[in-house]
N, C-alpha and C. Protein backbone atom coordinates (compact mmCIF):
# COMPACT_ATOMS: atom_id res chain seq x y z
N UNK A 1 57.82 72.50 103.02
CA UNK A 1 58.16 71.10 102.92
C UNK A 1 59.66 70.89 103.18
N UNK A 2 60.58 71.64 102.99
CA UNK A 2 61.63 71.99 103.08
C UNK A 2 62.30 71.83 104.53
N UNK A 3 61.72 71.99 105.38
CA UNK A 3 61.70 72.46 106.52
C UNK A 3 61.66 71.10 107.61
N UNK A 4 60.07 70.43 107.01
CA UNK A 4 59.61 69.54 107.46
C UNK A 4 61.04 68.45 106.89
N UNK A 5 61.16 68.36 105.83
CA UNK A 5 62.42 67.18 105.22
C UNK A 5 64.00 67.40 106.27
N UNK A 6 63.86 68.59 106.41
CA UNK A 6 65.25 69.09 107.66
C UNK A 6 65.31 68.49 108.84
N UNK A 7 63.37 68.30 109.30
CA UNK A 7 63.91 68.04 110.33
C UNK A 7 62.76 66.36 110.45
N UNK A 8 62.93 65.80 109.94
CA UNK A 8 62.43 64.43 109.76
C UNK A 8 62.93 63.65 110.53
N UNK A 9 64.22 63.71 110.55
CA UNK A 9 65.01 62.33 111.19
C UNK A 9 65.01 63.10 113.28
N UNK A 10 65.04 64.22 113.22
CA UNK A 10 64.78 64.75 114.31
C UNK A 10 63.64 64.13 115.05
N UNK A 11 62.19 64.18 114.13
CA UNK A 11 61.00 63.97 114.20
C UNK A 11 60.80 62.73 114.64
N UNK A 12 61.38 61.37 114.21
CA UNK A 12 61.46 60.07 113.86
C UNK A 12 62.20 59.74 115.13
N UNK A 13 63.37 60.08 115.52
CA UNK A 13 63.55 59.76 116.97
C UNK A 13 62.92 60.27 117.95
N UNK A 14 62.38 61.40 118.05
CA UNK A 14 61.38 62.45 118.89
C UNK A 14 60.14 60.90 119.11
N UNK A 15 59.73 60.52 118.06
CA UNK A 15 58.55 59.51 117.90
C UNK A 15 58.46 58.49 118.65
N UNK A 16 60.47 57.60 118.30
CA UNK A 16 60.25 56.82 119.21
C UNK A 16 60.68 56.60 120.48
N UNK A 17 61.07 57.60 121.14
CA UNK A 17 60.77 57.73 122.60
C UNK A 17 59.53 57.64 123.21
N UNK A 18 58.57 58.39 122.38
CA UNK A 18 56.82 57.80 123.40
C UNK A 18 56.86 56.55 123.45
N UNK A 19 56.13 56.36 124.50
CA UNK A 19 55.39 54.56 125.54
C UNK A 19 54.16 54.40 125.42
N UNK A 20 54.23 53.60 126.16
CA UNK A 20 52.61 53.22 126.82
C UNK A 20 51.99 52.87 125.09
N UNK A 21 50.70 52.76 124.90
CA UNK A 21 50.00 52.86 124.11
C UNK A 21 49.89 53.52 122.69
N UNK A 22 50.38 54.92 123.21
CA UNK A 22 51.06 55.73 121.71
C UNK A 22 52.22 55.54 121.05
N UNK A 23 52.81 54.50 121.60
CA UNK A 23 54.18 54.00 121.10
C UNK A 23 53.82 52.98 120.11
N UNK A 24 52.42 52.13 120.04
CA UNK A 24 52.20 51.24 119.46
C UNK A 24 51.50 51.76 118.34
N UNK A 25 50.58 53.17 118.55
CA UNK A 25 50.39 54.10 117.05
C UNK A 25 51.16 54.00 116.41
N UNK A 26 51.94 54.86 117.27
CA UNK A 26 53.25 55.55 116.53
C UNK A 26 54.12 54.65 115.93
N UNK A 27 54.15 52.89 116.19
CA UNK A 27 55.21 51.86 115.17
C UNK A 27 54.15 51.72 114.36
N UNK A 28 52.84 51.63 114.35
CA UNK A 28 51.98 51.18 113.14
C UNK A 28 51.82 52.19 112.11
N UNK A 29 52.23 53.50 112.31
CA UNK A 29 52.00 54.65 111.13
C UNK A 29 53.72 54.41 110.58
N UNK A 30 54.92 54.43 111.69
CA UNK A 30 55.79 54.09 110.74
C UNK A 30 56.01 53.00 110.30
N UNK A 31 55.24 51.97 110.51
CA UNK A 31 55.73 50.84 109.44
C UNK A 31 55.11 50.90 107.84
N UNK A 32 54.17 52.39 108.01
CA UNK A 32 53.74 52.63 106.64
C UNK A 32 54.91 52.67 105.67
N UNK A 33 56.06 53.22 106.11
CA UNK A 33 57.18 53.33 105.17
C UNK A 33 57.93 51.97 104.85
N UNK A 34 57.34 50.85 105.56
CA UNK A 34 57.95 49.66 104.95
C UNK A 34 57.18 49.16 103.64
N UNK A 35 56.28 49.67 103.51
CA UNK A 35 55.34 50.18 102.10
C UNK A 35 56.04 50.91 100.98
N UNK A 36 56.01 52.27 101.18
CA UNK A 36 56.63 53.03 100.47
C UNK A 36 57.47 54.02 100.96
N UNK A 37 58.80 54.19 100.99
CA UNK A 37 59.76 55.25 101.24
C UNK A 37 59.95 56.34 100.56
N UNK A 38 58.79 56.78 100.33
CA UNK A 38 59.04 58.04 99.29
C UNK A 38 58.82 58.85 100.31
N UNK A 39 59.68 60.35 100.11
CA UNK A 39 59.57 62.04 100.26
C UNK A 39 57.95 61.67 100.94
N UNK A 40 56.99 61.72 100.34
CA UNK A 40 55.51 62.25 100.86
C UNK A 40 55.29 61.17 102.02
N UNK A 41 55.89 60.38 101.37
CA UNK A 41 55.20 58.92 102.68
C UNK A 41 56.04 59.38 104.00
N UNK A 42 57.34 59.48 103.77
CA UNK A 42 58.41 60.11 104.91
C UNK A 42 57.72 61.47 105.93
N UNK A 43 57.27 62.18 105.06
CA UNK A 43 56.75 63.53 105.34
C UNK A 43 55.22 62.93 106.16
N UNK A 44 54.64 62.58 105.50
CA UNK A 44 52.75 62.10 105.91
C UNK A 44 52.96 61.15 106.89
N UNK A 45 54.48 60.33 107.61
CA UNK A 45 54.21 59.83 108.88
C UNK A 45 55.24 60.81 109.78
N UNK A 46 55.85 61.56 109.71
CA UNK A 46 56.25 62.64 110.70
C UNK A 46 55.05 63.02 111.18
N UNK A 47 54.05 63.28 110.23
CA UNK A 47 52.84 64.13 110.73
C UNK A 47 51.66 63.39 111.72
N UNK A 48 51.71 62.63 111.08
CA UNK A 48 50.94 61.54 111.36
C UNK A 48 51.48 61.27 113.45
N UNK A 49 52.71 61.29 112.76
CA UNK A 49 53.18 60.81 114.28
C UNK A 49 53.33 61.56 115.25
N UNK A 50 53.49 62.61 115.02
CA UNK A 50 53.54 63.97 115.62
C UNK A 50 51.77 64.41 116.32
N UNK A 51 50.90 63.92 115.66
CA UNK A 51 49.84 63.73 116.39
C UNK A 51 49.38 63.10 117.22
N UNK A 52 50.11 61.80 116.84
CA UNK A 52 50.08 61.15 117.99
C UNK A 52 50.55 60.81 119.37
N UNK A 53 51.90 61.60 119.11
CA UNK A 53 52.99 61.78 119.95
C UNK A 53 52.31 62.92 120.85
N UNK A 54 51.34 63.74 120.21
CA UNK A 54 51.52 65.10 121.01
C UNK A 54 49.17 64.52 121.89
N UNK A 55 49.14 63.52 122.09
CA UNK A 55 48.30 62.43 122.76
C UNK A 55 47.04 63.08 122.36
N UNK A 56 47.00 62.81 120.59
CA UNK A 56 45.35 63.23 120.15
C UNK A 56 45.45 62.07 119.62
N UNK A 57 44.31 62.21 118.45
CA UNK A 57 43.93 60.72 117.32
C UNK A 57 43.96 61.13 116.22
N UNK A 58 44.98 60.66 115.54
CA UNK A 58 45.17 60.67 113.86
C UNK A 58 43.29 60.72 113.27
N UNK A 59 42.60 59.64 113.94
CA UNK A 59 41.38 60.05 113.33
C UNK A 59 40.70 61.45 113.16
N UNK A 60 41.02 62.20 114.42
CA UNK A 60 40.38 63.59 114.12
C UNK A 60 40.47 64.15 113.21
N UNK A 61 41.90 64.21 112.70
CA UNK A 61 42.13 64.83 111.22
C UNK A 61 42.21 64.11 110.22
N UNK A 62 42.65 63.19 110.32
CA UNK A 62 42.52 61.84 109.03
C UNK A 62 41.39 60.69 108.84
N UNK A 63 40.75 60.60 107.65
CA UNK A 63 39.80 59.82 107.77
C UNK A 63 40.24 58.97 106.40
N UNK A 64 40.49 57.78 106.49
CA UNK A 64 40.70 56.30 105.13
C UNK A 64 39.35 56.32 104.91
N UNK A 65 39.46 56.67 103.16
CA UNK A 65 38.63 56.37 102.82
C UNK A 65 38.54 55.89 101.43
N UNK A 66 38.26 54.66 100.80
CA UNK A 66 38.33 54.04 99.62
C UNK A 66 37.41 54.18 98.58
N UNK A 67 36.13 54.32 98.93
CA UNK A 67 35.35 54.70 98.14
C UNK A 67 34.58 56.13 97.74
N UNK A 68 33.63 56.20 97.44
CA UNK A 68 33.28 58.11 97.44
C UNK A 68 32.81 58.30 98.86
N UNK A 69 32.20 57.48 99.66
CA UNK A 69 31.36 57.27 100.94
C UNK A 69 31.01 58.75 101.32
N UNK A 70 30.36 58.99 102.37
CA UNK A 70 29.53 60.31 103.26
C UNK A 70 30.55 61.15 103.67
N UNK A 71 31.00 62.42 103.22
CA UNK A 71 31.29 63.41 104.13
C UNK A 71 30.61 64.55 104.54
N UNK A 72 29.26 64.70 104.34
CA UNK A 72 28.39 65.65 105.02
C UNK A 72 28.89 65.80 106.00
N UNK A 73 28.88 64.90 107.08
CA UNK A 73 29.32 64.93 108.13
C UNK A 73 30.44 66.16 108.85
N UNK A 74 31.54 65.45 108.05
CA UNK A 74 32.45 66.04 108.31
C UNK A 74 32.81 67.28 108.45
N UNK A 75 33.36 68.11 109.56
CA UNK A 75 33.68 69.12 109.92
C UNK A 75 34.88 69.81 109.00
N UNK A 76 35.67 69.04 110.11
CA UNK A 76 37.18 69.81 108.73
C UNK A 76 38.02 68.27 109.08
N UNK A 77 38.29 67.58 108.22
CA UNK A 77 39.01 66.54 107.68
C UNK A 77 39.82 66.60 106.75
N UNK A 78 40.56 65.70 106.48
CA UNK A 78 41.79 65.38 105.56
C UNK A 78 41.59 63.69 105.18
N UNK A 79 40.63 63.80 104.38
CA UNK A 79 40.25 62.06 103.38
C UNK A 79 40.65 61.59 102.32
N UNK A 80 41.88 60.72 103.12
CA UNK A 80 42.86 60.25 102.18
C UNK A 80 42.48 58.29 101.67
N UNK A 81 43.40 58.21 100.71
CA UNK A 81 43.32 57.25 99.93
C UNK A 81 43.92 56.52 99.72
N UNK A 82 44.27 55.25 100.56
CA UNK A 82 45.83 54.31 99.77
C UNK A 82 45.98 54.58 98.86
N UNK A 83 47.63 53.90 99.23
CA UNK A 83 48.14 53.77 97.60
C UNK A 83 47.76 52.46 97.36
N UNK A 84 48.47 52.20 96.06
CA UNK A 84 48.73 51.32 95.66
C UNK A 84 49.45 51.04 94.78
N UNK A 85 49.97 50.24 93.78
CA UNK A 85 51.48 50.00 93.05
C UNK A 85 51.23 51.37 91.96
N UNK A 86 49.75 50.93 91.31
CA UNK A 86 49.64 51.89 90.32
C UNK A 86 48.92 53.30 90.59
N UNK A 87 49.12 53.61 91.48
CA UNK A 87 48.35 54.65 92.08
C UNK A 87 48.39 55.09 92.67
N UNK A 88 49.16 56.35 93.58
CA UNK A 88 49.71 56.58 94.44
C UNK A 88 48.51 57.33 95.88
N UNK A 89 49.28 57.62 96.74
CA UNK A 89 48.20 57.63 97.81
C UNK A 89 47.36 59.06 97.99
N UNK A 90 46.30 59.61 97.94
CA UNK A 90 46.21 60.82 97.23
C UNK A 90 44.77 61.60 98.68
N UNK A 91 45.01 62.69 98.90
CA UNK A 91 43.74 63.30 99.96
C UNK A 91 43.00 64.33 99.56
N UNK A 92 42.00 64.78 99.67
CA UNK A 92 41.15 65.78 100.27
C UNK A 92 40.90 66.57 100.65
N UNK A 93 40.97 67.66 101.25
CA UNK A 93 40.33 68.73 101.95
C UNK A 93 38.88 68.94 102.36
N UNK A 94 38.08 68.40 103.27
CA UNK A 94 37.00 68.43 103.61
C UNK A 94 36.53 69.62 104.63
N UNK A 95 35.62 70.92 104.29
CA UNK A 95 35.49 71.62 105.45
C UNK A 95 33.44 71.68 105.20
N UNK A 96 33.13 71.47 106.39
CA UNK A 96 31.82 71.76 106.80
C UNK A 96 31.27 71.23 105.62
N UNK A 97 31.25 69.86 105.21
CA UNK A 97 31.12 68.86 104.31
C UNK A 97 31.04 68.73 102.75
N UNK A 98 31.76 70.02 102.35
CA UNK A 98 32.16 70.43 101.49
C UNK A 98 33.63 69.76 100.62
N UNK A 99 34.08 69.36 99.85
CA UNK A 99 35.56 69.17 99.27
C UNK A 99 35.84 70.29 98.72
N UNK A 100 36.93 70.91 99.44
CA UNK A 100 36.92 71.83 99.03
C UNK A 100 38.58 72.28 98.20
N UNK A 101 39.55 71.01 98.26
CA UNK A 101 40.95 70.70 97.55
C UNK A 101 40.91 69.46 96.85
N UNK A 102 41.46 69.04 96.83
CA UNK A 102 41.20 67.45 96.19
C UNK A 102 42.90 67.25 95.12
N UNK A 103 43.38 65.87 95.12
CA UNK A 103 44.56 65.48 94.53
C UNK A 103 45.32 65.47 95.10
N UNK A 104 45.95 65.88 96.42
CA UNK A 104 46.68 66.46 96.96
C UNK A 104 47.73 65.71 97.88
N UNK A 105 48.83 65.35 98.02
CA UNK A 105 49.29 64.66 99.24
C UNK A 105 49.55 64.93 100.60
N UNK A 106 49.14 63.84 101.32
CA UNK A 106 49.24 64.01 102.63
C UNK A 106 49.76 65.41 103.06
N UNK A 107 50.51 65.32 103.03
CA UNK A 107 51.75 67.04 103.73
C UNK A 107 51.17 68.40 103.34
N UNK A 108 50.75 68.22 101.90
CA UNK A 108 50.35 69.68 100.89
C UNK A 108 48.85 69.70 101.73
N UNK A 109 48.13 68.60 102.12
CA UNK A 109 46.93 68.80 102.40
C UNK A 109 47.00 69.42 103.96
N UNK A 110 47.81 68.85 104.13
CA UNK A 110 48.22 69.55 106.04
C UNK A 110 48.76 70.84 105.83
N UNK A 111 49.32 71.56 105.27
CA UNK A 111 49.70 72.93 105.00
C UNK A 111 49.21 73.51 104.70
N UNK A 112 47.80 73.16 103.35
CA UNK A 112 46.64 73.71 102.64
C UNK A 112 45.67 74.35 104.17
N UNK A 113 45.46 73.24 104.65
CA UNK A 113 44.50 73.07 105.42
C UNK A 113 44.77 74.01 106.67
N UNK A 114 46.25 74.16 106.96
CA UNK A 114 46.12 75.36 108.00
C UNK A 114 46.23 76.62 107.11
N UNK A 115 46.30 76.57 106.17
CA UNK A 115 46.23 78.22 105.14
C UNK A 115 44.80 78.46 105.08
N UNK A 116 43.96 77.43 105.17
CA UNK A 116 42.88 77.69 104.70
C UNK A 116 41.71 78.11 106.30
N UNK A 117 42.86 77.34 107.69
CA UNK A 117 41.95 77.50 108.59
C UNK A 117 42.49 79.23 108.88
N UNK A 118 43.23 79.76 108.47
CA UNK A 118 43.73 80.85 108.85
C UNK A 118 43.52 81.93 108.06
N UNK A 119 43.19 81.10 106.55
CA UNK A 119 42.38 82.20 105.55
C UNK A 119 40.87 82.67 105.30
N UNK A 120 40.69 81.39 106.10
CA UNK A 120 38.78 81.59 106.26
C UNK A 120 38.22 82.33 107.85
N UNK A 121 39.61 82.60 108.59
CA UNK A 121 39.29 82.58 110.12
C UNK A 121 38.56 81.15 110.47
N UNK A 122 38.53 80.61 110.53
CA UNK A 122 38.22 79.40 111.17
C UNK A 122 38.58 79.01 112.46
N UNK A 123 38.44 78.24 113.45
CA UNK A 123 38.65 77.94 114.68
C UNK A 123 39.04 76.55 114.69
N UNK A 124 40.08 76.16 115.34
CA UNK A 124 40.99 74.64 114.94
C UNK A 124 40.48 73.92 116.20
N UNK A 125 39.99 72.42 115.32
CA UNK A 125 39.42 71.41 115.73
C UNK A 125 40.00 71.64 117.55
N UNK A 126 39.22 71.55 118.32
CA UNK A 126 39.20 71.06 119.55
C UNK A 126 39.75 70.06 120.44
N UNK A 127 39.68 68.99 119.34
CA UNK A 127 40.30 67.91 119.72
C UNK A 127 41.89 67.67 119.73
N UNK A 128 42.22 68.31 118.47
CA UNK A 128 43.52 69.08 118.45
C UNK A 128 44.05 70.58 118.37
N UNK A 129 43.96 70.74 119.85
CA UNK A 129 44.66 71.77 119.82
C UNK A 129 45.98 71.52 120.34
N UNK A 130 46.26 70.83 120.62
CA UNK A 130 47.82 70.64 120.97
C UNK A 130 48.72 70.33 118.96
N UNK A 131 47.94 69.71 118.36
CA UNK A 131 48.85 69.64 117.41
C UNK A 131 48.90 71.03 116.17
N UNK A 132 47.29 71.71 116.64
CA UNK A 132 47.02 72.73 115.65
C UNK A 132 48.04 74.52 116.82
N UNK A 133 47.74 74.52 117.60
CA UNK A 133 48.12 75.44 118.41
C UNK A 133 49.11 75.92 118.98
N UNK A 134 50.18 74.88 118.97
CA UNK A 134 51.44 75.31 119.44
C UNK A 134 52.58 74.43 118.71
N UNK A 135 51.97 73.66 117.26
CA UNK A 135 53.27 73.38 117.06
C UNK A 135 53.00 73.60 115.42
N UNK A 136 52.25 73.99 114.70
CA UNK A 136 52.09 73.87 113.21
C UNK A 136 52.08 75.65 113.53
């Protein structure tokens, strides 16, 4: 996390140089921080944006979700949770429709989640391999 906080502001101009279409992701995940400016929120849209920047879909790995709803489905996800004033914004670990972390924030769940694709041998989502393969 350390690392990631070093190089944030790096990250954040890196972001807004993309165009076209991913430029308009990429202002709608950071205007999350006109929400909340905390450490995790700072950290969970580097990432966020960094996926998008690198031309996948935040959906592949991130799924909003408010209520308990269906993750059978789900392959390997990260199902997170607004915040809110009294409650802060909190994710998941979903593999082969299992929960298999839970409490966790954004960032810890993105770090978990490649420990865990690398501790189980696992094979990284397809859809991102540009964000799983050459830059995490």
């Amino acid at each position: 996390m350390a690392k990631l906080d070093q190089y944030s502001q790096k990250i954040m101009s890196l972001l807004s140089s993309r165009g076209g279409a991913a430029k308009m992701r990429i202002r709608r995940i950071q205007n999350m921080l006109l929400e909340d400016d905390s450490v995790e929120r700072r950290r969970e849209v580097a990432i966020r944006g960094l996926v998008v920047y690198l031309r996948e879909k935040e959906e592949d790995l991130f799924k909003e979700q408010d209520g308990g709803g269906d993750i059978t489905n789900e392959v390997m996800k990260i199902v997170t949770r607004g915040a809110t004033t009294s409650d802060p914004a909190s994710a998941r670990i979903i593999l082969e429709g299992t929960e298999v972390l839970a409490d966790l924030d954004v960032p810890r769940a993105c770090a978990l989640l490649m420990g865990l694709i690398y501790a189980l041998n696992l094979s990284y989502p397809k859809e991102l391999k540009n964000t799983f393969e050459k830059h995490f």
